[in-house]
PDB file of N, CA and C in Angstrom:
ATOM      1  N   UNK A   1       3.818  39.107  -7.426  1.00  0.00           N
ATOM      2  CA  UNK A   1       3.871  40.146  -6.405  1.00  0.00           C
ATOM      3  C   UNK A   1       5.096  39.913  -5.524  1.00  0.00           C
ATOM      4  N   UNK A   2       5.733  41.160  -5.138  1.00  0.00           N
ATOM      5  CA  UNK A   2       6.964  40.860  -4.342  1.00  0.00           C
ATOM      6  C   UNK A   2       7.178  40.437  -2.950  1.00  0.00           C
ATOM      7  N   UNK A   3       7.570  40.291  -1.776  1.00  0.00           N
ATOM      8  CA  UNK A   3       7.800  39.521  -0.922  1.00  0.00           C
ATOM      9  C   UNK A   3       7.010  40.767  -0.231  1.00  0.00           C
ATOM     10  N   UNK A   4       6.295  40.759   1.054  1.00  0.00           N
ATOM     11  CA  UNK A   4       5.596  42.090   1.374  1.00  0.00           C
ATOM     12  C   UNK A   4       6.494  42.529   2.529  1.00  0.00           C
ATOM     13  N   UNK A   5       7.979  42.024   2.744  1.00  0.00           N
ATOM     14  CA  UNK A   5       8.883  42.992   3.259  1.00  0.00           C
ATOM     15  C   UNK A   5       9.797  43.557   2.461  1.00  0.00           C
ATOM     16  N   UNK A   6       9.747  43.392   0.749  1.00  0.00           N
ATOM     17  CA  UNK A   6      10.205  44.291  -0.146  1.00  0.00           C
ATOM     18  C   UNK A   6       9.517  45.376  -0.199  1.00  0.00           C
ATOM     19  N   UNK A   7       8.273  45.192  -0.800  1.00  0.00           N
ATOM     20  CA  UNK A   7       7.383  46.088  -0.933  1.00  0.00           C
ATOM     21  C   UNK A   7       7.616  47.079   0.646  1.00  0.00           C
ATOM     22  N   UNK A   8       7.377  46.617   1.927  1.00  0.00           N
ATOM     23  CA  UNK A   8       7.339  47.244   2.700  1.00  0.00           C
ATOM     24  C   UNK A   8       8.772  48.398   3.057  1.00  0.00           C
ATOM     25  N   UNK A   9       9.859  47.360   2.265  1.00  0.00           N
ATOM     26  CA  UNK A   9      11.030  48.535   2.373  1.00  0.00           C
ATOM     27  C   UNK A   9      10.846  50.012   1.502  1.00  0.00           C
ATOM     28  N   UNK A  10      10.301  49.652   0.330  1.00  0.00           N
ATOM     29  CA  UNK A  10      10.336  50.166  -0.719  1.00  0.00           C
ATOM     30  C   UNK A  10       9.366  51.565  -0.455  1.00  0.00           C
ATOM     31  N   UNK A  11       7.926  51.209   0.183  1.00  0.00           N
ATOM     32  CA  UNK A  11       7.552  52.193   1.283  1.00  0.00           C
ATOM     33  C   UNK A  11       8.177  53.008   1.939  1.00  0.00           C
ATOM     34  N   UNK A  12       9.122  52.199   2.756  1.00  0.00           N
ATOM     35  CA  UNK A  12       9.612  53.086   3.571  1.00  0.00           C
ATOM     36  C   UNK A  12      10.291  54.120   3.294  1.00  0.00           C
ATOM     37  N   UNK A  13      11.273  53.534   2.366  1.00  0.00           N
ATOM     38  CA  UNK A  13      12.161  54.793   1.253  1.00  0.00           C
ATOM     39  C   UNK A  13      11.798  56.002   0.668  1.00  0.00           C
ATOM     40  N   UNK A  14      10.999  55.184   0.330  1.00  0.00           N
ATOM     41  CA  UNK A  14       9.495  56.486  -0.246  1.00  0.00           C
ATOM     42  C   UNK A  14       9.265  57.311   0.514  1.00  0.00           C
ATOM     43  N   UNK A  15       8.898  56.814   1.656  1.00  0.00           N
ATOM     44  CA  UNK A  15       8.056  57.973   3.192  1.00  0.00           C
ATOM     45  C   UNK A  15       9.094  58.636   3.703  1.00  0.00           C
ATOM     46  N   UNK A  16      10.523  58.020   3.633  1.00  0.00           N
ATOM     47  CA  UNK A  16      11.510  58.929   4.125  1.00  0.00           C
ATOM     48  C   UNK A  16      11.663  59.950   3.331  1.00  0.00           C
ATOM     49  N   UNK A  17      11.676  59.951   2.177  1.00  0.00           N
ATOM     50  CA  UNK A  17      12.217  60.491   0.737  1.00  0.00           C
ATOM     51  C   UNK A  17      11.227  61.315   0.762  1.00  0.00           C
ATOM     52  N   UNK A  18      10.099  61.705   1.305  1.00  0.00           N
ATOM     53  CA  UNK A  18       9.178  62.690   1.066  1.00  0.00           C
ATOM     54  C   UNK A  18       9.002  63.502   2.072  1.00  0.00           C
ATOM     55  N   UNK A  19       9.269  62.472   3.571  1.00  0.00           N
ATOM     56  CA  UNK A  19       9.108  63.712   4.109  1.00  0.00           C
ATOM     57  C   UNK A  19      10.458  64.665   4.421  1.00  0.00           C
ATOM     58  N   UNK A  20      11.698  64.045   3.810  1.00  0.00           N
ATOM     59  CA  UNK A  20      13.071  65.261   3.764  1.00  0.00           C
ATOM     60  C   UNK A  20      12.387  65.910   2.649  1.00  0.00           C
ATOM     61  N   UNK A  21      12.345  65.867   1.563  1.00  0.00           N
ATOM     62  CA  UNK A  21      11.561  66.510   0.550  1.00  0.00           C
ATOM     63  C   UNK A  21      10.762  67.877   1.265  1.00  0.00           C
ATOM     64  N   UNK A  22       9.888  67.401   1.847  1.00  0.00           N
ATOM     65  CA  UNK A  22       8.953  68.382   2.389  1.00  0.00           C
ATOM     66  C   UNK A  22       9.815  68.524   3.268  1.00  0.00           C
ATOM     67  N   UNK A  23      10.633  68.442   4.833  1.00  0.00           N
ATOM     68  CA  UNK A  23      11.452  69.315   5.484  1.00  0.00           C
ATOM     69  C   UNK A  23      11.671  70.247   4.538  1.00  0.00           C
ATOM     70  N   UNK A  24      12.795  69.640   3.775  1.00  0.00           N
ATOM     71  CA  UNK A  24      13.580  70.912   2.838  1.00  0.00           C
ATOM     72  C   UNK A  24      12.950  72.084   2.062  1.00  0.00           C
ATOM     73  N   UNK A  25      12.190  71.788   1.647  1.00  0.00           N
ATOM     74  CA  UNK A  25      10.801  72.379   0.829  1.00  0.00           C
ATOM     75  C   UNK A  25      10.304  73.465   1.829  1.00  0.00           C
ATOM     76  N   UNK A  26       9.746  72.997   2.901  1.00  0.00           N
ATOM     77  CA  UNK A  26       9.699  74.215   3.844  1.00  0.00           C
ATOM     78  C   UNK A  26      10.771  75.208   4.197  1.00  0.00           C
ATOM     79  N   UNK A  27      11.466  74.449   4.119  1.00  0.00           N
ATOM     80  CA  UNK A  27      12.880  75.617   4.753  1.00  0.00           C
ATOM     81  C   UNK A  27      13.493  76.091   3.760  1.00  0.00           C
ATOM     82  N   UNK A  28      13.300  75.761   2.459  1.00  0.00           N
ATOM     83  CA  UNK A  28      13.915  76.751   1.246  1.00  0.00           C
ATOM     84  C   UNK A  28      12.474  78.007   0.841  1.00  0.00           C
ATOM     85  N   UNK A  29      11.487  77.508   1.438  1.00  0.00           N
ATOM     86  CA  UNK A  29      10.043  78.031   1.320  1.00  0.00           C
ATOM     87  C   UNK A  29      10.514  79.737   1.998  1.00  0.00           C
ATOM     88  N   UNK A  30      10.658  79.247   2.974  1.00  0.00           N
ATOM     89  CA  UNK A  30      11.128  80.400   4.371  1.00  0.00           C
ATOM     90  C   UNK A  30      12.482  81.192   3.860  1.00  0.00           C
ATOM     91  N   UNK A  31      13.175  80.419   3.481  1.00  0.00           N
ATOM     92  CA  UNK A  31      14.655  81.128   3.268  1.00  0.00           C
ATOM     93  C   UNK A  31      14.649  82.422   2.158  1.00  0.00           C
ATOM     94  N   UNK A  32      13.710  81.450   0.926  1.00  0.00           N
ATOM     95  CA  UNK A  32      13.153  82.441  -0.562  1.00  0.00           C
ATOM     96  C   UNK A  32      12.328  83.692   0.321  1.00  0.00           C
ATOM     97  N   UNK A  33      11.449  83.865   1.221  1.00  0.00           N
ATOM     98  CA  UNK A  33      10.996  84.977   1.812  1.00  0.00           C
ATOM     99  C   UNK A  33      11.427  85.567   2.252  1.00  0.00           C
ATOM    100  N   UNK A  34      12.466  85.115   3.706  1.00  0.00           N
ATOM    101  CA  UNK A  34      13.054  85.810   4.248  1.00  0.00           C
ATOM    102  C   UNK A  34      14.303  86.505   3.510  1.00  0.00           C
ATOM    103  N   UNK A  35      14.689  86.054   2.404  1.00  0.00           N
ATOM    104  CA  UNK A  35      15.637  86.823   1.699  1.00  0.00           C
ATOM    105  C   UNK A  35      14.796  88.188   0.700  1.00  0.00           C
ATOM    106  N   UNK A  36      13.515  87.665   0.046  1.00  0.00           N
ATOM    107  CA  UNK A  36      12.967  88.998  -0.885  1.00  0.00           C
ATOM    108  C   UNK A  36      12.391  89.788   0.558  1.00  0.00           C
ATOM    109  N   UNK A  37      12.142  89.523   1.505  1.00  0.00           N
ATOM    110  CA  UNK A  37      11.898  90.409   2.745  1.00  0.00           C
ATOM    111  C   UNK A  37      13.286  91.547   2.563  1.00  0.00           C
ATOM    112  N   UNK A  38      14.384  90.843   2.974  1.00  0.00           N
ATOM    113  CA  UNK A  38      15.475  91.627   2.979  1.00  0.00           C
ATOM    114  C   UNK A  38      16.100  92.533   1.993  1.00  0.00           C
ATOM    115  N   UNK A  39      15.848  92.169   0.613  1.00  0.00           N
ATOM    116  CA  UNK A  39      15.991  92.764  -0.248  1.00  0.00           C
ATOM    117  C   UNK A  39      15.115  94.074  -0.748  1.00  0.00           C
ATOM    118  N   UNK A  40      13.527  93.810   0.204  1.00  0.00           N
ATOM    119  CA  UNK A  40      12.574  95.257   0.402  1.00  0.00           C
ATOM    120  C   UNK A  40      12.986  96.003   2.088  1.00  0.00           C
ATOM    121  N   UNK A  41      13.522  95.612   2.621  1.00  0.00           N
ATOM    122  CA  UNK A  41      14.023  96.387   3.572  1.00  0.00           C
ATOM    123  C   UNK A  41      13.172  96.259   4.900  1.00  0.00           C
ATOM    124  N   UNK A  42      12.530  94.946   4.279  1.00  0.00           N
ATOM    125  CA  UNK A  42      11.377  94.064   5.439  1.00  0.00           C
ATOM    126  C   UNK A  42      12.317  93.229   6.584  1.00  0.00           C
ATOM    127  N   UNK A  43      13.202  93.173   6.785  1.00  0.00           N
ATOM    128  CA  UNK A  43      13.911  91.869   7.321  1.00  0.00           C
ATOM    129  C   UNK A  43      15.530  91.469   7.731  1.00  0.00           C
ATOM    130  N   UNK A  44      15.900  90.983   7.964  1.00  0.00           N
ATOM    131  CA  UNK A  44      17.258  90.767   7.573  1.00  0.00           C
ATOM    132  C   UNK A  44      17.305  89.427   6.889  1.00  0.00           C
ATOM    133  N   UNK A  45      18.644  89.395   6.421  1.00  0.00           N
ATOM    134  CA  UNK A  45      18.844  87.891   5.384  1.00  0.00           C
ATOM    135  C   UNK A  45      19.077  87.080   5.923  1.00  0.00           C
ATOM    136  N   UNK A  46      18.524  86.089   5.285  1.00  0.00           N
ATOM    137  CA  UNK A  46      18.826  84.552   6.384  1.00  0.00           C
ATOM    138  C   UNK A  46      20.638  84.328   6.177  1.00  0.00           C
ATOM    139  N   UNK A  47      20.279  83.938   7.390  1.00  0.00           N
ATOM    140  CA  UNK A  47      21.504  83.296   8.642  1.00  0.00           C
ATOM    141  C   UNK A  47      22.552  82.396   7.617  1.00  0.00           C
ATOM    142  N   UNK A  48      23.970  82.656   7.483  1.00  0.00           N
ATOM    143  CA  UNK A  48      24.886  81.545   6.739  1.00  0.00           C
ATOM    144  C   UNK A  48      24.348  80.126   7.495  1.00  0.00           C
ATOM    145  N   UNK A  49      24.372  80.065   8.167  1.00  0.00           N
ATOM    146  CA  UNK A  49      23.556  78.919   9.296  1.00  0.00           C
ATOM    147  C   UNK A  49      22.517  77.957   8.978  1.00  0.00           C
ATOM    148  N   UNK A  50      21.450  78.871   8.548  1.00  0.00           N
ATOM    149  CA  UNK A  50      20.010  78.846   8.030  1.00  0.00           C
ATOM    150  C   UNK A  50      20.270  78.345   6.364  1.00  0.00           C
ATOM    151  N   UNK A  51      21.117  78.993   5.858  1.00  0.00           N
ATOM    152  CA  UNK A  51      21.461  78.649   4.598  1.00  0.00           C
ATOM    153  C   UNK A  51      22.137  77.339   4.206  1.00  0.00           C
ATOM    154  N   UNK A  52      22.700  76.639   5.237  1.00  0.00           N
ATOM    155  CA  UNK A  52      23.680  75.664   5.097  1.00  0.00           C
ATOM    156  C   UNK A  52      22.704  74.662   5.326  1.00  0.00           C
ATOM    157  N   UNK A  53      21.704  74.874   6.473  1.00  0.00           N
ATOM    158  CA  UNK A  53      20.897  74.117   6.740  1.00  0.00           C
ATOM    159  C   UNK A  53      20.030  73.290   5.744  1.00  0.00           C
ATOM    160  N   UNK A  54      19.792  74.359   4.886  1.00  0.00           N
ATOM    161  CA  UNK A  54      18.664  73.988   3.733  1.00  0.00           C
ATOM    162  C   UNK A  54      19.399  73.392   2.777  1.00  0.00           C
ATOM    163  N   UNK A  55      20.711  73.790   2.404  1.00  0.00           N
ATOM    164  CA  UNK A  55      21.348  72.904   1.851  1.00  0.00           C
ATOM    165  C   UNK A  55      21.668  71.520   2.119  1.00  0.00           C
ATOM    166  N   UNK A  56      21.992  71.154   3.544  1.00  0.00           N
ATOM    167  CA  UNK A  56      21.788  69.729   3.858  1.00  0.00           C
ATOM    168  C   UNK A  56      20.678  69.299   3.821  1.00  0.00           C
ATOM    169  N   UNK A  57      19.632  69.383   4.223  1.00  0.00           N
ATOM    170  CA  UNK A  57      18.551  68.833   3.900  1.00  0.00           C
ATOM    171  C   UNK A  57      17.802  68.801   2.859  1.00  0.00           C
ATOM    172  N   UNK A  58      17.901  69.700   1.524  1.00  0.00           N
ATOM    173  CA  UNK A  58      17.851  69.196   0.287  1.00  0.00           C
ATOM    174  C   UNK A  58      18.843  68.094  -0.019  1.00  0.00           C
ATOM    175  N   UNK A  59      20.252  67.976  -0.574  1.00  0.00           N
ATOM    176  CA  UNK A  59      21.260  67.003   0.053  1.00  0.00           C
ATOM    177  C   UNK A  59      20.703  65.619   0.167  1.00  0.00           C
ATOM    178  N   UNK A  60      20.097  65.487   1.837  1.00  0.00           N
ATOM    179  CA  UNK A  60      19.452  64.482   2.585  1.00  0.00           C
ATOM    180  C   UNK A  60      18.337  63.999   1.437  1.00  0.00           C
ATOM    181  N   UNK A  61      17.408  64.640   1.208  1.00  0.00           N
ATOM    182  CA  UNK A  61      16.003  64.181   0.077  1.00  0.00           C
ATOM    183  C   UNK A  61      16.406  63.968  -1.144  1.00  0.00           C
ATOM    184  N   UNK A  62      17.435  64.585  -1.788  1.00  0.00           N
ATOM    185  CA  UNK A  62      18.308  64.141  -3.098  1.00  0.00           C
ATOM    186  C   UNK A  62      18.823  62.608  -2.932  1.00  0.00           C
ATOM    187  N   UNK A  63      19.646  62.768  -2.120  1.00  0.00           N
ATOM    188  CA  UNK A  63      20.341  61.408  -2.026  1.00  0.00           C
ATOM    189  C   UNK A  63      19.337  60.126  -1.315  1.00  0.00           C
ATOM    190  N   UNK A  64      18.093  60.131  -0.769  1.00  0.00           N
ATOM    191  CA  UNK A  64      17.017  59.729  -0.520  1.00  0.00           C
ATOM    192  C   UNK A  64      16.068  59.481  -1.916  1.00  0.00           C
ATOM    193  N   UNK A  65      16.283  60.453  -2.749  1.00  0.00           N
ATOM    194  CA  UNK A  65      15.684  59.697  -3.869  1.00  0.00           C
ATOM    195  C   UNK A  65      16.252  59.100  -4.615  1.00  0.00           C
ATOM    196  N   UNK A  66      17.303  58.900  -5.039  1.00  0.00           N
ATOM    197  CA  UNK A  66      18.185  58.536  -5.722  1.00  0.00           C
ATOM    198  C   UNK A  66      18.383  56.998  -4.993  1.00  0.00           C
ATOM    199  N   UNK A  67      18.284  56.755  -3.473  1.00  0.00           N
ATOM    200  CA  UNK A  67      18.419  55.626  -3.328  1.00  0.00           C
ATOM    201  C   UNK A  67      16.576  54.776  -3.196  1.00  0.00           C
ATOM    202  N   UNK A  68      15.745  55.767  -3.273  1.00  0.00           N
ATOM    203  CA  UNK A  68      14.498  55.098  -3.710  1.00  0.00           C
ATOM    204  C   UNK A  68      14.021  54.530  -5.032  1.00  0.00           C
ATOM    205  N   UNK A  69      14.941  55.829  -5.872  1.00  0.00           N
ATOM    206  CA  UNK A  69      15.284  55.115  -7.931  1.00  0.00           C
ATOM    207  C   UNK A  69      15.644  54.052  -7.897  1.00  0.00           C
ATOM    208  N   UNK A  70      16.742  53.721  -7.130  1.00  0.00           N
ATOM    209  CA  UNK A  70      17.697  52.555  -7.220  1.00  0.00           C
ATOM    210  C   UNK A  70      16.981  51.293  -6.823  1.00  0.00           C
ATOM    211  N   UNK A  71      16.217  51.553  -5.480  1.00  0.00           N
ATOM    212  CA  UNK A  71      15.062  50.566  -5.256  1.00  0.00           C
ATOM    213  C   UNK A  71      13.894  49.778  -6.535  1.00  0.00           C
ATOM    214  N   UNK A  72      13.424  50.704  -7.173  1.00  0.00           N
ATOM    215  CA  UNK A  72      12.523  50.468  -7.958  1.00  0.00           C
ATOM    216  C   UNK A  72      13.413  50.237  -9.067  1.00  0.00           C
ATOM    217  N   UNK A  73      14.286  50.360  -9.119  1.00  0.00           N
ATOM    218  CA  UNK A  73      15.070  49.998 -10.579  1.00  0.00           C
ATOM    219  C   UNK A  73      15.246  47.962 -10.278  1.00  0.00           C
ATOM    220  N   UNK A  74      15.935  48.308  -8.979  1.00  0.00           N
ATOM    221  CA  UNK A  74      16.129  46.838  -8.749  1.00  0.00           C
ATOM    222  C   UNK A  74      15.088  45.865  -8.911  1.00  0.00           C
ATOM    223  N   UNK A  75      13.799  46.491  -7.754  1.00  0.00           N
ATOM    224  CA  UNK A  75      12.709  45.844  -8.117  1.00  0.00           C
ATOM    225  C   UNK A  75      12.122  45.662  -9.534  1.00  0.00           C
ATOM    226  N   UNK A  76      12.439  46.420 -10.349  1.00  0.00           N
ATOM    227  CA  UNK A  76      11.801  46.289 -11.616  1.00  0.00           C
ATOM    228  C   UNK A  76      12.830  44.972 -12.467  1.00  0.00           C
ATOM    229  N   UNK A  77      13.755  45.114 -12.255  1.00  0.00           N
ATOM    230  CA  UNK A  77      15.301  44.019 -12.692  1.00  0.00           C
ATOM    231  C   UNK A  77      14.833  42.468 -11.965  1.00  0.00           C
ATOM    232  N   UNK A  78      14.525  42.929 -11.127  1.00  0.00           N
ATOM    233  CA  UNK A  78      13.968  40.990 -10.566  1.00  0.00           C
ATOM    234  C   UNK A  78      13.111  40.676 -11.106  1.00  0.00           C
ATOM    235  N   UNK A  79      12.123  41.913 -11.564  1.00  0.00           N
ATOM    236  CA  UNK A  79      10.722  41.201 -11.790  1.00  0.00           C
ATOM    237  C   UNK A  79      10.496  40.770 -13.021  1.00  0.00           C
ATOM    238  N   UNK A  80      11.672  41.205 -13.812  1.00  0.00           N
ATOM    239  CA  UNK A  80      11.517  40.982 -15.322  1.00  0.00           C
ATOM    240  C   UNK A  80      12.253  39.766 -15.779  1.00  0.00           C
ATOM    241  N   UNK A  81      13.069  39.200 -14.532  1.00  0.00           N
ATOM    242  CA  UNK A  81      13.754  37.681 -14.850  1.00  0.00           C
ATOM    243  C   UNK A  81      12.752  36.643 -14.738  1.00  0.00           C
TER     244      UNK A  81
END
């Protein structure tokens, strides 16, 4: 078993990594509506603003998982020496 402030990092990565996930997730949630809103003549289209937004914060949870892969890759590389 690994040191329980590995494990505890490895958590953490995780919990960050999910909840940008879910930020982003919500706000591409909203953006997909508020755009077929606009396209029925319900709305106006989301904001270049609003749009950029969701792009960074997908971005943020991408590159958050990718460094949580990297975690468990490592951890898996120690554990097999």
């Amino acid at each position: 078993m690994p040191p329980r402030n590995m494990a505890d990092s490895n958590e953490n990565v995780f919990n960050e990594w999910r909840m940008a996930d879910r930020q982003a997730h919500l706000l591409e949630q909203a953006l997909s509506l508020a755009s077929l809103n606009a396209l029925q003549g319900k709305g106006p289209a989301p904001a270049e603003q609003d749009r950029e937004r969701a792009r960074k914060l997908r971005q943020s949870a991408d590159d958050l998982f990718q460094h949580a892969m990297a975690e468990v890759a490592a951890r898996a590389a120690k554990n097999r020496r």
